[in-house]
N, C-alpha and C. Protein backbone atom coordinates (compact mmCIF):
# COMPACT_ATOMS: atom_id res chain seq x y z
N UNK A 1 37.48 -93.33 -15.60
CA UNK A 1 38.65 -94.18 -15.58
C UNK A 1 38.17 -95.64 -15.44
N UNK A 2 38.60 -96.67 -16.20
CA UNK A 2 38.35 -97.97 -15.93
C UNK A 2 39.31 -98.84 -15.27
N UNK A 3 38.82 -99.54 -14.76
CA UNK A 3 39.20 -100.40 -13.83
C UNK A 3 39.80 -101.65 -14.42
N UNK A 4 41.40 -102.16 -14.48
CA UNK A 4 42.22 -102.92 -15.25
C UNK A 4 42.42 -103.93 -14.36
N UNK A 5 41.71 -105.25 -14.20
CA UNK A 5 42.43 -106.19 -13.56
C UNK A 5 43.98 -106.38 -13.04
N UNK A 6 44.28 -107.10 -11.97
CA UNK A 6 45.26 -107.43 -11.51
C UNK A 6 45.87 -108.29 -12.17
N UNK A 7 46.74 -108.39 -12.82
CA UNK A 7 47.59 -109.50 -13.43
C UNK A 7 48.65 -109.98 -12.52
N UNK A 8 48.30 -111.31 -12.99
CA UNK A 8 49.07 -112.40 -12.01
C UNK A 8 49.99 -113.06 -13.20
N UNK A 9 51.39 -113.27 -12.35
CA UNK A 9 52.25 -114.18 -13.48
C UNK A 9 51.91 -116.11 -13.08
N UNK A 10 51.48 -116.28 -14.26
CA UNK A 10 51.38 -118.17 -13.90
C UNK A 10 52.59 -118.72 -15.01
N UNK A 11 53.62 -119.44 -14.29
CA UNK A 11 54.74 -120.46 -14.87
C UNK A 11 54.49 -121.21 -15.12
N UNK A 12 54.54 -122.36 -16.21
CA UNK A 12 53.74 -123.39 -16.19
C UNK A 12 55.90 -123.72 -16.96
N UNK A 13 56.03 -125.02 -15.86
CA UNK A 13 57.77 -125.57 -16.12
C UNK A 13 57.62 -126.88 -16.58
N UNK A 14 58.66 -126.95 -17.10
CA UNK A 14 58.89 -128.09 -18.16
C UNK A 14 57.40 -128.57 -18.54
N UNK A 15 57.11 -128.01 -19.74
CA UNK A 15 55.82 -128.27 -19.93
C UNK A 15 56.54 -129.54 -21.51
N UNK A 16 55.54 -130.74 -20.83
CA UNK A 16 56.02 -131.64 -22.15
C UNK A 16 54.95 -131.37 -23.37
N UNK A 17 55.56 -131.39 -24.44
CA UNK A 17 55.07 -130.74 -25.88
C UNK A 17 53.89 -131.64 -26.59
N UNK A 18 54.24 -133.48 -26.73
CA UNK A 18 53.75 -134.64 -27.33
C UNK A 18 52.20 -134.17 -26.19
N UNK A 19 52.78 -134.28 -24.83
CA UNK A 19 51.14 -134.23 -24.64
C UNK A 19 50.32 -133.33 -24.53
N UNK A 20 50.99 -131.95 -24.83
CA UNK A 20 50.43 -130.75 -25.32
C UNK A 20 49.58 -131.14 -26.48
N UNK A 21 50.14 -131.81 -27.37
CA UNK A 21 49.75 -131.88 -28.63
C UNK A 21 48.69 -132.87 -28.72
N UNK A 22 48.91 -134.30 -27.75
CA UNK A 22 47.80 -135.09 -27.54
C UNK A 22 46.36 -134.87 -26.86
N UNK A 23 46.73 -133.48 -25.85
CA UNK A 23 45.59 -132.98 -24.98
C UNK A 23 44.59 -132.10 -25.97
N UNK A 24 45.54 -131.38 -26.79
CA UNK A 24 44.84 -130.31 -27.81
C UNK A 24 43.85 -131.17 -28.74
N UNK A 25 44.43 -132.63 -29.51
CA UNK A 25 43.51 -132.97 -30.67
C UNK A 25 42.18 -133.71 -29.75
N UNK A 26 42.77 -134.04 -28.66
CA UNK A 26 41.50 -134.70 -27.64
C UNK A 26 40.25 -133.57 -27.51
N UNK A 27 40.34 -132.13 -26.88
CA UNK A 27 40.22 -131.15 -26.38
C UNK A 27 39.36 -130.71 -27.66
N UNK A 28 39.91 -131.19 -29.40
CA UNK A 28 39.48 -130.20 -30.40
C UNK A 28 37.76 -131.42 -30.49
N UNK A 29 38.46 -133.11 -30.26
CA UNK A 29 37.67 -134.11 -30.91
C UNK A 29 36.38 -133.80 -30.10
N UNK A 30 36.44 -133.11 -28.85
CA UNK A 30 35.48 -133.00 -27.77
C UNK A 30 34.73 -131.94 -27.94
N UNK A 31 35.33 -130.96 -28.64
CA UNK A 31 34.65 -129.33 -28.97
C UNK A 31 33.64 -129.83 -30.90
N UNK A 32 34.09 -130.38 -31.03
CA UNK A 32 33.48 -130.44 -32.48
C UNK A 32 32.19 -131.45 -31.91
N UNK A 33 32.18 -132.49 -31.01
CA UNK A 33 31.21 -132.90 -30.69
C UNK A 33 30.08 -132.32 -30.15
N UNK A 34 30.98 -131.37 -29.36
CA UNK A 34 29.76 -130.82 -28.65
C UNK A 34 29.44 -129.14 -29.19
N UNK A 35 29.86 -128.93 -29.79
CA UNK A 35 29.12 -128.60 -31.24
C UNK A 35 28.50 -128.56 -31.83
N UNK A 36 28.38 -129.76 -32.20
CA UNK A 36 27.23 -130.67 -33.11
C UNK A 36 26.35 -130.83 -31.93
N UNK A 37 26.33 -130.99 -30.65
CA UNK A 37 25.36 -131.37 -29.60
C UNK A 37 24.22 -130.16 -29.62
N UNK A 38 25.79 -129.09 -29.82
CA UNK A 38 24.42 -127.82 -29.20
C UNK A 38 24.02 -127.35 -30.66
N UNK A 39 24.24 -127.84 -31.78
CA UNK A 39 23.53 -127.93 -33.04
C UNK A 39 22.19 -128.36 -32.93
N UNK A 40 22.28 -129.36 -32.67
CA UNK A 40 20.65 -130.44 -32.35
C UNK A 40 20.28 -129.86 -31.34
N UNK A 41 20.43 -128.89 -30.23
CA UNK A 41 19.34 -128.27 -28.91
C UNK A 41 18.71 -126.84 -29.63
N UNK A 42 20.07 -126.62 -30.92
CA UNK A 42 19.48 -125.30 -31.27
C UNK A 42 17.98 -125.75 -32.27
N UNK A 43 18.49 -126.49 -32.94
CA UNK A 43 17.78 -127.20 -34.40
C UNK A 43 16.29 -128.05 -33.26
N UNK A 44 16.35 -128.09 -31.90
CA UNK A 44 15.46 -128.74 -31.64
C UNK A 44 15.44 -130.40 -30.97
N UNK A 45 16.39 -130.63 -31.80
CA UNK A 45 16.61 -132.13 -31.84
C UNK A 45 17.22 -133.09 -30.46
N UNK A 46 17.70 -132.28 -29.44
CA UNK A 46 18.16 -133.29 -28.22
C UNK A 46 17.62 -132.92 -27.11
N UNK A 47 15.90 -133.49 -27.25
CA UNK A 47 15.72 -133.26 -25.75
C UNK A 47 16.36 -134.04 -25.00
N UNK A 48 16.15 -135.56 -25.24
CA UNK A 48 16.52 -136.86 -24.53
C UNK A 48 17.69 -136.46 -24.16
N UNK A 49 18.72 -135.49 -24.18
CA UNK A 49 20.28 -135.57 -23.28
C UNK A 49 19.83 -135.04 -22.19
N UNK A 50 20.26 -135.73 -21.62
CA UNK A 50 20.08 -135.45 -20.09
C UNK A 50 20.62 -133.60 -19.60
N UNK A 51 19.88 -133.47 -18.71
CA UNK A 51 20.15 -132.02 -18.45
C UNK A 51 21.81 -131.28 -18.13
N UNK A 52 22.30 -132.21 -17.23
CA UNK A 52 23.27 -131.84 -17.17
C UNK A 52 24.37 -131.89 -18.59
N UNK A 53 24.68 -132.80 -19.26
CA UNK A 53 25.08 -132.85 -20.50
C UNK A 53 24.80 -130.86 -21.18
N UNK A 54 23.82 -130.87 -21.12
CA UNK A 54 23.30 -129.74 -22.43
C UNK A 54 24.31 -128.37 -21.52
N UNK A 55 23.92 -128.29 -19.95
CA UNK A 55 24.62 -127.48 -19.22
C UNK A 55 26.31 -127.23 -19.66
N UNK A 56 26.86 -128.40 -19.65
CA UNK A 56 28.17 -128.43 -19.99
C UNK A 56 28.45 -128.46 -21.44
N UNK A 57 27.59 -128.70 -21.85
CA UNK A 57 28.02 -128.21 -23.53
C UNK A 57 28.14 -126.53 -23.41
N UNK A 58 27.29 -125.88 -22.87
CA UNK A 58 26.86 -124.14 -22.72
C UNK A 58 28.53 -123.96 -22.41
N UNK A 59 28.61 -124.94 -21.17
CA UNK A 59 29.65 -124.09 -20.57
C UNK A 59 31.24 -123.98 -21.01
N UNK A 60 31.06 -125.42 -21.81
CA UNK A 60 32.49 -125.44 -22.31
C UNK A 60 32.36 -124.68 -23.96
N UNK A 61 31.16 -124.00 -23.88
CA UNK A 61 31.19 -123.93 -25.43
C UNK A 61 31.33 -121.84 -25.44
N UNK A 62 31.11 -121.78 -23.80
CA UNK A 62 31.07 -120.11 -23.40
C UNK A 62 32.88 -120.34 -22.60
N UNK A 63 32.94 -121.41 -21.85
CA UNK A 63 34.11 -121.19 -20.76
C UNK A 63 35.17 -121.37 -21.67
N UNK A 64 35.46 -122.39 -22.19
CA UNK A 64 37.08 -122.91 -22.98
C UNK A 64 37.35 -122.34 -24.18
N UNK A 65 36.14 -122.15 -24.99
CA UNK A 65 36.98 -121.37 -26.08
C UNK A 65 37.65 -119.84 -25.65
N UNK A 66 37.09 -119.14 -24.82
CA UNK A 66 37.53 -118.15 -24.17
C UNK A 66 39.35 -118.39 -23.87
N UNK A 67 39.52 -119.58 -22.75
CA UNK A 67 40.75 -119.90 -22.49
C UNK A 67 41.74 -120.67 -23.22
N UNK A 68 41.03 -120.76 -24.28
CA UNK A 68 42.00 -121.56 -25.16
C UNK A 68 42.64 -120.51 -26.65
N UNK A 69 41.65 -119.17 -26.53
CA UNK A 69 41.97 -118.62 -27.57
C UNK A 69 43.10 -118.00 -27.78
N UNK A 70 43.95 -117.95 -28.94
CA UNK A 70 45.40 -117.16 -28.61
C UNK A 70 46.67 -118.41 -28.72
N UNK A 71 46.27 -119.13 -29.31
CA UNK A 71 47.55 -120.35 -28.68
C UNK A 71 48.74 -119.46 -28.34
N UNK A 72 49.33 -119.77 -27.47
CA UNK A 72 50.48 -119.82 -27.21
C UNK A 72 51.83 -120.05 -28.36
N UNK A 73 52.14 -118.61 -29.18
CA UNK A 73 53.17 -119.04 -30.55
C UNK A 73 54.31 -120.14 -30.10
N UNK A 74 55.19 -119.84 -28.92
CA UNK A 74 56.01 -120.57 -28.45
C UNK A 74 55.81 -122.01 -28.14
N UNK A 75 54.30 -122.03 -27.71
CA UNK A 75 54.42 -123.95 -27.65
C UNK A 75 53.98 -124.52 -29.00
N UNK A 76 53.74 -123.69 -30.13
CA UNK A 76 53.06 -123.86 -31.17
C UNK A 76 54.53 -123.79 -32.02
N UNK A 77 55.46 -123.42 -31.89
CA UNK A 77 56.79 -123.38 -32.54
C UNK A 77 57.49 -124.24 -32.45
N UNK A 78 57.36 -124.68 -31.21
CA UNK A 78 57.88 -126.12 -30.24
C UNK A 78 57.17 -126.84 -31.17
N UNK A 79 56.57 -127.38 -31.11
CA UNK A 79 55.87 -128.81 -31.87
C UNK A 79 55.85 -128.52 -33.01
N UNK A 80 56.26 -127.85 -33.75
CA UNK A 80 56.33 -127.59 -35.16
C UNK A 80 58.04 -128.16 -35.58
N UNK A 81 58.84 -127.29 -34.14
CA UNK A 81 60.06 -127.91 -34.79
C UNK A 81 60.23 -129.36 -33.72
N UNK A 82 59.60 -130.10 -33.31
CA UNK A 82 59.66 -131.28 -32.70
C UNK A 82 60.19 -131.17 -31.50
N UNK A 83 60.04 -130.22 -30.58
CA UNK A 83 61.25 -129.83 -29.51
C UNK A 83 59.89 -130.54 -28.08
N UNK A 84 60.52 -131.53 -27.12
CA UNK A 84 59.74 -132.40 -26.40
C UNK A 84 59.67 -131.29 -25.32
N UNK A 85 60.17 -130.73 -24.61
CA UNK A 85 59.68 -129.96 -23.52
C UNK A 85 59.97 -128.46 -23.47
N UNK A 86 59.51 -127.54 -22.79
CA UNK A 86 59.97 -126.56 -22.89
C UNK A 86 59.99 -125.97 -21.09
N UNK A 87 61.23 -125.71 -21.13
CA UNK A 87 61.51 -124.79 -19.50
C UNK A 87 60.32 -124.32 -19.18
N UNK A 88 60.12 -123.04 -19.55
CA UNK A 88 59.03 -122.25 -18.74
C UNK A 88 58.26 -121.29 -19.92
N UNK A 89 57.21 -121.59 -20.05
CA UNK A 89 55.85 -120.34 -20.62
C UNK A 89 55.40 -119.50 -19.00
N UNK A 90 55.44 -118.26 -19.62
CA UNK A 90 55.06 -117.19 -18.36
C UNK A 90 53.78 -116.74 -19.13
N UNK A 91 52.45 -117.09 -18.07
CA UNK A 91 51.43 -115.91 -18.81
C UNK A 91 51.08 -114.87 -17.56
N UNK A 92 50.65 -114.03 -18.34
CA UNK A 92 50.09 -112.84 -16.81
C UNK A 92 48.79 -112.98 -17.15
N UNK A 93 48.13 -113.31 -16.56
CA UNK A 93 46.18 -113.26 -16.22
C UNK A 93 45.80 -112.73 -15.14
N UNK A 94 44.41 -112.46 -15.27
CA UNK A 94 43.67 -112.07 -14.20
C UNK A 94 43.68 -112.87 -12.64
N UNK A 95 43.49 -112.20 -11.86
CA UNK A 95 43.65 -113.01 -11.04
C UNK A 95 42.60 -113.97 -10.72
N UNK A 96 41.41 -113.63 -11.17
CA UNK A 96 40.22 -114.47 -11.39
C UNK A 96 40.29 -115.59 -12.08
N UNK A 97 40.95 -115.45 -13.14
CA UNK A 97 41.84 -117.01 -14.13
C UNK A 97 41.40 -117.90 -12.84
N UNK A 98 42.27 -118.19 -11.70
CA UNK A 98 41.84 -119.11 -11.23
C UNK A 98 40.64 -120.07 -10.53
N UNK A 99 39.91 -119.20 -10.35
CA UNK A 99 38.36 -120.12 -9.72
C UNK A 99 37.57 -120.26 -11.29
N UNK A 100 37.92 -119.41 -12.87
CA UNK A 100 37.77 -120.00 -13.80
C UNK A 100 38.06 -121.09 -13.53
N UNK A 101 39.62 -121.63 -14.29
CA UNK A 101 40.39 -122.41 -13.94
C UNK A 101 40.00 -123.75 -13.21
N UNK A 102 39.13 -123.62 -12.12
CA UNK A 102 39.01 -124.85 -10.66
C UNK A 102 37.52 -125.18 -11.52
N UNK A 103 36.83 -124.17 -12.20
CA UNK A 103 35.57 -124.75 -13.34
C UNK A 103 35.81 -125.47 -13.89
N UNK A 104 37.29 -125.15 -14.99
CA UNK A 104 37.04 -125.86 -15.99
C UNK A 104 37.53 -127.20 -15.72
N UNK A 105 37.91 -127.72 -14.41
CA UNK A 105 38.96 -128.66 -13.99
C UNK A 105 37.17 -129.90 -13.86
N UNK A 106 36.69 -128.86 -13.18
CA UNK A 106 35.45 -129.89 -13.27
C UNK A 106 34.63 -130.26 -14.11
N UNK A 107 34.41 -129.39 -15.27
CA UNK A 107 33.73 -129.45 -16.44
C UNK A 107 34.56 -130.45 -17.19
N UNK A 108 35.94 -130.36 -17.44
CA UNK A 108 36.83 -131.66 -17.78
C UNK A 108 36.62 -133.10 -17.11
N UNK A 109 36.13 -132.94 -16.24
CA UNK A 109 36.25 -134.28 -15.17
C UNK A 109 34.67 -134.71 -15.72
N UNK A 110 33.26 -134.31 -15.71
CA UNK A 110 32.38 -134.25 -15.90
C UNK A 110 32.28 -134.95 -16.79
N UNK A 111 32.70 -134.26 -18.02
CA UNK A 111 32.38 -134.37 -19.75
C UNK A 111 32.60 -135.51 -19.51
N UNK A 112 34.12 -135.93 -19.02
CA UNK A 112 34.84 -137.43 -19.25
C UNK A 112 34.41 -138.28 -18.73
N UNK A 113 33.06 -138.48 -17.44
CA UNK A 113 32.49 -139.24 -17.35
C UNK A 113 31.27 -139.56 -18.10
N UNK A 114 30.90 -138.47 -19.10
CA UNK A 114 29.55 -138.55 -19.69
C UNK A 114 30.23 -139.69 -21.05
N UNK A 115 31.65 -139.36 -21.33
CA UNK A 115 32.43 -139.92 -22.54
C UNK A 115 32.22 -141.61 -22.13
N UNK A 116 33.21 -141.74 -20.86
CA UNK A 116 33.06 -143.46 -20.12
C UNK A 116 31.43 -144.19 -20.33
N UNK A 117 30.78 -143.30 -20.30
CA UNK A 117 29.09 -143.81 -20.14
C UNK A 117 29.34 -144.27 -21.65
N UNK A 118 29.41 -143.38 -22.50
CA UNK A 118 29.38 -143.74 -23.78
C UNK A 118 28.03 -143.96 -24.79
N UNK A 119 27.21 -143.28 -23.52
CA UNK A 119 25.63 -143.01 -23.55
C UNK A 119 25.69 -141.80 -24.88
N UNK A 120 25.90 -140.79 -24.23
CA UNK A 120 25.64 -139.44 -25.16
C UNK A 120 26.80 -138.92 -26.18
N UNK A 121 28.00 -139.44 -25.91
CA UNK A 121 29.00 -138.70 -26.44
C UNK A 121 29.52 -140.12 -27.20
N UNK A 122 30.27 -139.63 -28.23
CA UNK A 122 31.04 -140.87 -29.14
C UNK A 122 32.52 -140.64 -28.15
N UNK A 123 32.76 -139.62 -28.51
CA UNK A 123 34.25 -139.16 -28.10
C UNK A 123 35.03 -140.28 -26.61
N UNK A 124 35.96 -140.51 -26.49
CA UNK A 124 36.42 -141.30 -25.34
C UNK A 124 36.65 -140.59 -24.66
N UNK A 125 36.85 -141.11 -23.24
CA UNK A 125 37.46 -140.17 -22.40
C UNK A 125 38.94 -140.20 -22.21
N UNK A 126 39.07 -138.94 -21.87
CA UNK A 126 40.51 -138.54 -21.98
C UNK A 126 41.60 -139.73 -21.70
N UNK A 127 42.57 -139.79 -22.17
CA UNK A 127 43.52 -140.96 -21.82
C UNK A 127 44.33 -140.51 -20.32
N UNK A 128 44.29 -141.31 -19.24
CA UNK A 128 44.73 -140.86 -18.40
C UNK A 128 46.07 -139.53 -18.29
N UNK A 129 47.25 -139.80 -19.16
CA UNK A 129 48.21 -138.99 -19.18
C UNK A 129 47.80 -137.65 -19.73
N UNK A 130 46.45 -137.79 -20.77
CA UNK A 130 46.05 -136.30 -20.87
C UNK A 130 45.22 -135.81 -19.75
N UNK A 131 44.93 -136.51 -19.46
CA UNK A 131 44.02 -135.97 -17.76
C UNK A 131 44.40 -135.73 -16.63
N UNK A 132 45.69 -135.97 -16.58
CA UNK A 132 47.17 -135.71 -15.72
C UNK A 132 47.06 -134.56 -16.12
N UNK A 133 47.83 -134.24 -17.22
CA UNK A 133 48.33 -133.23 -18.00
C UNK A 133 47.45 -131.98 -17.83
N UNK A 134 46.36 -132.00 -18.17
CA UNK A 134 44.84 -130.87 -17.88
C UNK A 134 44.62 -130.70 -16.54
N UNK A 135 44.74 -131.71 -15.68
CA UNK A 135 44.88 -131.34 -14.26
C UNK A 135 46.00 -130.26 -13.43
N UNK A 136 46.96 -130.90 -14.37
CA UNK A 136 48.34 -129.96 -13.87
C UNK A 136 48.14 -128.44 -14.46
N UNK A 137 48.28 -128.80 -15.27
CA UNK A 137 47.86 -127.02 -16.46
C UNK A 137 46.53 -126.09 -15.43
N UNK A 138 45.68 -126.79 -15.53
CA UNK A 138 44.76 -125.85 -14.81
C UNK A 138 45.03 -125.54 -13.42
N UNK A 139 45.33 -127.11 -12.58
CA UNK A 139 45.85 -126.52 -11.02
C UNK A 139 46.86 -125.38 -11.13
N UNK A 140 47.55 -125.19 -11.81
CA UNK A 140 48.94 -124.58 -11.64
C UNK A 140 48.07 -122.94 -12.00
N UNK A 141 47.06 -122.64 -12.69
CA UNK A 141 46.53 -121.27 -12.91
C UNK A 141 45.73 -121.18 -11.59
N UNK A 142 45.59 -122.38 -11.14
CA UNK A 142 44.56 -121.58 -9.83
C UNK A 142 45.63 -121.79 -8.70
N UNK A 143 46.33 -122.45 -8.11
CA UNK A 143 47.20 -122.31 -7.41
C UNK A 143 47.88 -121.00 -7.39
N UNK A 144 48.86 -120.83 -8.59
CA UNK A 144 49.48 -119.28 -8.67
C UNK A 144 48.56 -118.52 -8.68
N UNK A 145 47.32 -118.17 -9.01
CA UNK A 145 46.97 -117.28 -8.85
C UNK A 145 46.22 -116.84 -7.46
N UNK A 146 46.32 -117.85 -6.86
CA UNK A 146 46.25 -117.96 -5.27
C UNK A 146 47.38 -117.60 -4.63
N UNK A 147 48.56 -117.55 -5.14
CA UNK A 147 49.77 -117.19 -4.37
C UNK A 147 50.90 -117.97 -4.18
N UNK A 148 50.55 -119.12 -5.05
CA UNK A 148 51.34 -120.72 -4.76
C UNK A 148 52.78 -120.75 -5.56
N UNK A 149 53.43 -121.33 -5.16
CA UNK A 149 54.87 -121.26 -6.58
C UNK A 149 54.47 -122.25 -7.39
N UNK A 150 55.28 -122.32 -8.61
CA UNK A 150 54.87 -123.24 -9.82
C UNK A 150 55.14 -124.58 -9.22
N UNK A 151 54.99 -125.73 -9.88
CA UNK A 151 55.10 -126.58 -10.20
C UNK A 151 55.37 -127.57 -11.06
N UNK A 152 56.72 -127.47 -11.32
CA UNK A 152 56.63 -128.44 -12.48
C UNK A 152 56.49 -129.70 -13.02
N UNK A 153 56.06 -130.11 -14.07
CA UNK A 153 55.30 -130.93 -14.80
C UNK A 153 56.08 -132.24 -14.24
N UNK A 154 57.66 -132.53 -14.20
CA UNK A 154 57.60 -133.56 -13.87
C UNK A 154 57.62 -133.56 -11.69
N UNK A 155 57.97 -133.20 -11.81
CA UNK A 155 57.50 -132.64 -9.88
C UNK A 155 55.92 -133.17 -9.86
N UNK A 156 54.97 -132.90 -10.42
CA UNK A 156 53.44 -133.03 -10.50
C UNK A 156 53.37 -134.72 -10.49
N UNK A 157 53.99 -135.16 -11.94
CA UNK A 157 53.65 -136.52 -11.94
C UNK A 157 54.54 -136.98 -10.94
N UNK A 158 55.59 -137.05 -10.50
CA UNK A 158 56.28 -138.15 -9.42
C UNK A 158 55.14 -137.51 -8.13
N UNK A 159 54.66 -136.75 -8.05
CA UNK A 159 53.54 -136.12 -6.71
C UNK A 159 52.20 -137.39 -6.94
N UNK A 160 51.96 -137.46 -7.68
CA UNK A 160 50.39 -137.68 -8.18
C UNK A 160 50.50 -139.44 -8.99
N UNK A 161 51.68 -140.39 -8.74
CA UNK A 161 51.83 -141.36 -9.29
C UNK A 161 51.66 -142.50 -7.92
């Protein structure tokens, strides 16, 4: 008999759509870079990046595509028909999702200072409201899955302004 994780329900409320959509092409401009990064470690070519850099390429290139796979049809329907927020997406995950989750919060924070350096990466760093936005999204999977009630999106920003 195998052993089926615990599924946890995470709410993620009034989730706004524009910066769904602004976090995603940021999120894609950052994955194609580092991409190409771990192109040149495979091909040989980047010793000079500093160690930590190459680490977080591994990890966002093993951790996020994992959590990003599957879009979500409903927020993907939303921005198709222009609709700015949506009440509530329910997902059920593992309950482990969350100390994922509190990773990738730092691997986001990380990258975006390697972006500010402007040393290794072309890509910018995140625009504050998408870095809001990725903060909230991920706290809210490790929170609930800690036991916490949701939070919604605008509740978060009047919290965090």
């Amino acid at each position: 008999m195998t052993d089926t994780p615990e599924l946890v329900e995470v709410r993620l409320l009034g989730l706004p759509i524009p910066l769904r959509e602004q976090s995603t092409e940021h999120g894609e401009e950052l994955m194609r870079e580092m991409t190409l990064i771990a192109q040149q470690l495979t091909d040989g070519d980047g010793p000079d990046l500093p160690a930590r850099l190459v680490q977080l390429v591994s990890d966002v290139r093993t951790n996020f595509g994992v959590f990003t796979e599957g879009a979500n049809a409903a927020m993907d329907a939303a921005a198709e028909q222009g609709i700015a927020v949506i009440d509530e997406i329910v997902y059920r995950v593992p309950a482990a999702t969350g100390a994922f989750c509190a990773h990738l919060v730092d691997i986001i924070d990380e990258t975006d200072e390697f972006c500010r350096a402007g040393q290794h990466l072309l890509t910018l760093a995140s625009p504050p409201e998408v870095l809001a936005y990725q903060h909230w999204i991920l706290g809210e999977f490790v929170r609930q899955t800690a036991g916490e009630p949701a939070i919604a999106w605008p509740d978060f920003q009047r919290a965090t302004r």
